[in-house]
Structure formats: C-alpha cells, structure tokens
Protein backbone atom coordinates (compact mmCIF):
# COMPACT_ATOMS: atom_id res chain seq x y z
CA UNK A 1 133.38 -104.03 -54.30
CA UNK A 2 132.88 -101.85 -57.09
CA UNK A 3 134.74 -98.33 -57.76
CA UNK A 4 133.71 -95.21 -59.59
CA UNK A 5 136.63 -94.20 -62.28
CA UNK A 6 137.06 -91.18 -60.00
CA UNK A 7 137.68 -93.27 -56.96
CA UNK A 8 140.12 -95.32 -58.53
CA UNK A 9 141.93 -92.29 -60.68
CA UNK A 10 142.52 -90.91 -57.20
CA UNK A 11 143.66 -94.04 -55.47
CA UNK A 12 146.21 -94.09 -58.80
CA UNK A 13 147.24 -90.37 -57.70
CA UNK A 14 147.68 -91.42 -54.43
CA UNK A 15 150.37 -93.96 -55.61
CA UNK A 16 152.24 -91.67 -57.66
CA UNK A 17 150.79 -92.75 -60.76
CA UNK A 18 150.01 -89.71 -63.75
CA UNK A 19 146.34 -89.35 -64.87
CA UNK A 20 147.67 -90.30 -68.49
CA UNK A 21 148.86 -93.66 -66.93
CA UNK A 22 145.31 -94.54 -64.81
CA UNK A 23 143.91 -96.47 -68.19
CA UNK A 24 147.16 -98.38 -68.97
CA UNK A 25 147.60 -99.02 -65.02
CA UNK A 26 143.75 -100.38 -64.72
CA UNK A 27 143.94 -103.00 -68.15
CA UNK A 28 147.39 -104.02 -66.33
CA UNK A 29 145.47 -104.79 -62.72
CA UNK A 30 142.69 -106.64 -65.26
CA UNK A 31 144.86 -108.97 -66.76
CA UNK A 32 146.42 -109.71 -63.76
CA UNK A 33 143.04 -110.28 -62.72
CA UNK A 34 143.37 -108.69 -59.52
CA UNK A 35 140.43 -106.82 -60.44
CA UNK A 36 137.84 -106.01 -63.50
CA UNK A 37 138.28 -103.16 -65.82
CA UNK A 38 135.90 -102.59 -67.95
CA UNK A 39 135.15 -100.45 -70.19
CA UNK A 40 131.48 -99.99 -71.56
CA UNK A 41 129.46 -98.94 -74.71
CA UNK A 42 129.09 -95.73 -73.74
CA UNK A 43 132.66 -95.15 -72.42
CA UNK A 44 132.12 -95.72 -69.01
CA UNK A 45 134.70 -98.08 -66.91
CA UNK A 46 133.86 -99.75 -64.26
CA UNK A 47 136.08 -100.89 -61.93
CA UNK A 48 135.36 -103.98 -59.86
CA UNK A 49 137.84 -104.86 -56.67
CA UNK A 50 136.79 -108.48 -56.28
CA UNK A 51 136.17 -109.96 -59.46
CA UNK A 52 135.12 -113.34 -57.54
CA UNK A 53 132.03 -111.49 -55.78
CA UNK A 54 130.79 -110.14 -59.26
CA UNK A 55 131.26 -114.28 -61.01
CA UNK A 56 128.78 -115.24 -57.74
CA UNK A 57 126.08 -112.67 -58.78
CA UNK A 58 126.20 -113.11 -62.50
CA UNK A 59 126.15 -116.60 -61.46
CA UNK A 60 123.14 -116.35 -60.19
CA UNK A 61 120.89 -115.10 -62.99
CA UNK A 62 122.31 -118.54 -65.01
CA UNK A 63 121.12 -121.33 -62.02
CA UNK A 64 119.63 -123.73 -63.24
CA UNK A 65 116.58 -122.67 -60.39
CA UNK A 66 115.82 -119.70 -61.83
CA UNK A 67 114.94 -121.33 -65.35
CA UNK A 68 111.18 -121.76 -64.58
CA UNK A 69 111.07 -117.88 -63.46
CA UNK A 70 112.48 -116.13 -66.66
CA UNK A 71 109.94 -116.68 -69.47
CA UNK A 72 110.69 -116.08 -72.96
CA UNK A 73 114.14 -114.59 -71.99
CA UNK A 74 112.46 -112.05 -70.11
CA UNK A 75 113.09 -111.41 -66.34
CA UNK A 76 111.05 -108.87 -64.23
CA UNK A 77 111.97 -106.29 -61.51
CA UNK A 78 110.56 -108.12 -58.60
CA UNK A 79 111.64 -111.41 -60.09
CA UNK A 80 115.28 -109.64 -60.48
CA UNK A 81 114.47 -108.09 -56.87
CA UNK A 82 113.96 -111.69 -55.60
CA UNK A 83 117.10 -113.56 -57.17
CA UNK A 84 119.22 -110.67 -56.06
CA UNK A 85 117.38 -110.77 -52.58
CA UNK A 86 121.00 -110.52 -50.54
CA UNK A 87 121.52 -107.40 -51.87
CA UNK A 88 120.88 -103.20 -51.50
CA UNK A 89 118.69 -102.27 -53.97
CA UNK A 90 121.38 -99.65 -55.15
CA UNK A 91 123.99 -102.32 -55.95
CA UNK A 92 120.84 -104.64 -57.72
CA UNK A 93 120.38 -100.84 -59.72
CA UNK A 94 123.95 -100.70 -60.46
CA UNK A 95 124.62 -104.41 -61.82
CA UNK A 96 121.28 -103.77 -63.58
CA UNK A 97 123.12 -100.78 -65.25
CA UNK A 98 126.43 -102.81 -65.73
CA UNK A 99 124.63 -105.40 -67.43
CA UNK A 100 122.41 -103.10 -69.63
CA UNK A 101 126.00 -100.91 -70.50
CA UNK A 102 127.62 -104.43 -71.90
CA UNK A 103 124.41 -105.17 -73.75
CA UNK A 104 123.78 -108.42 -71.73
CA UNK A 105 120.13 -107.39 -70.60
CA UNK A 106 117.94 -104.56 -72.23
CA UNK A 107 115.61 -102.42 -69.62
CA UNK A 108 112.11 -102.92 -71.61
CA UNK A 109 109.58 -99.61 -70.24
CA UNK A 110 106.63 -100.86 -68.82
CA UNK A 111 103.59 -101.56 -70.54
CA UNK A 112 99.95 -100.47 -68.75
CA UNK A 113 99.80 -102.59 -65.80
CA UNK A 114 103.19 -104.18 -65.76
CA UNK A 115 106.08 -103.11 -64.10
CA UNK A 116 109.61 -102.56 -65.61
CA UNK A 117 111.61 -105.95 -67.44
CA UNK A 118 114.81 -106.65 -67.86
C-alpha cells in the first residue's frame, strides 16, 4: 500500500518516464488522487497506492472510542499498538514515522518507568 521513492522512481522508468519527470509525474497521480504524494519535512516522499486504506487508519486514531484512551493529547505505544491491532508492527512503525515527518504526532523518549509516547 505504501511505496519507497525508489520503488516508484523505478516503476516510472519502467514506463518510459525520465528521472527529471518522476516528481512532476507523482503530484500529477496525487491530484488525480489515484494515489498520495507526499512530500515531508525532511524531504522525504512518500508514496501511498491506496489513498482510501491510509483515510481508514488515520481514521482510526480520531473515533470517537478512542477518546477515553488518549489523555491530555498524549497516546502511548501499547495504546497505539492496541488501536492499530490489525496491523504488522512495521507498517504501525512506518505510519508512526509518516505521522511524526508531517508533524501530526511528536515521539516523546521515555521517562524512568514509562515506555515511549506518541
């Protein structure tokens, strides 16, 4: 669901499409909305294939459910581990990171005897 800039820069190669193009190419597949390109605060782009799939998960951290887990705006690891419980830990890591790279969610370091917060 989600592709590495290298992934999709080849998949653009692939299709006859120059390296210079890949950026222009990507923004024009975004505002189709055929999939998300996005690019981050530290220059990174991500490149999500089903944009639908990524609305569900973000979704998820704003139900109204979860309201009476996240105190004072703050969310931990397990509690993150338990709303995201449908998926691999890797792709919970790597929303985590998407999130944190838009500036939606800052990683707090643990404190003595607490584990990491979002």
């Amino acid at each position: 669901r989600k592709l590495s800039f290298e992934e999709f820069n080849a998949l653009c190669f692939d299709c006859g499409i120059q390296s210079g193009e890949v950026d222009m190419v990507g923004q024009i597949l975004h505002d189709l909305g055929e999939l998300l390109y996005l690019k981050g605060r530290n220059g990174d782009t991500t490149i999500v294939i089903d944009p639908a799939w990524l609305v569900d998960v973000m979704g998820s951290l704003i139900n109204v459910r979860i309201q009476d887990v996240v105190k004072e705006g703050l969310l931990t690891g397990l509690q993150l581990q338990h709303i995201w419980k449908g998926y691999q830990a890797s792709v919970r890591e790597e929303l985590v990171n998407l999130l944190e790279n838009f500036g939606i969610v800052h990683v707090l370091a643990p404190t003595e005897g607490t584990e990491r917060r979002q």
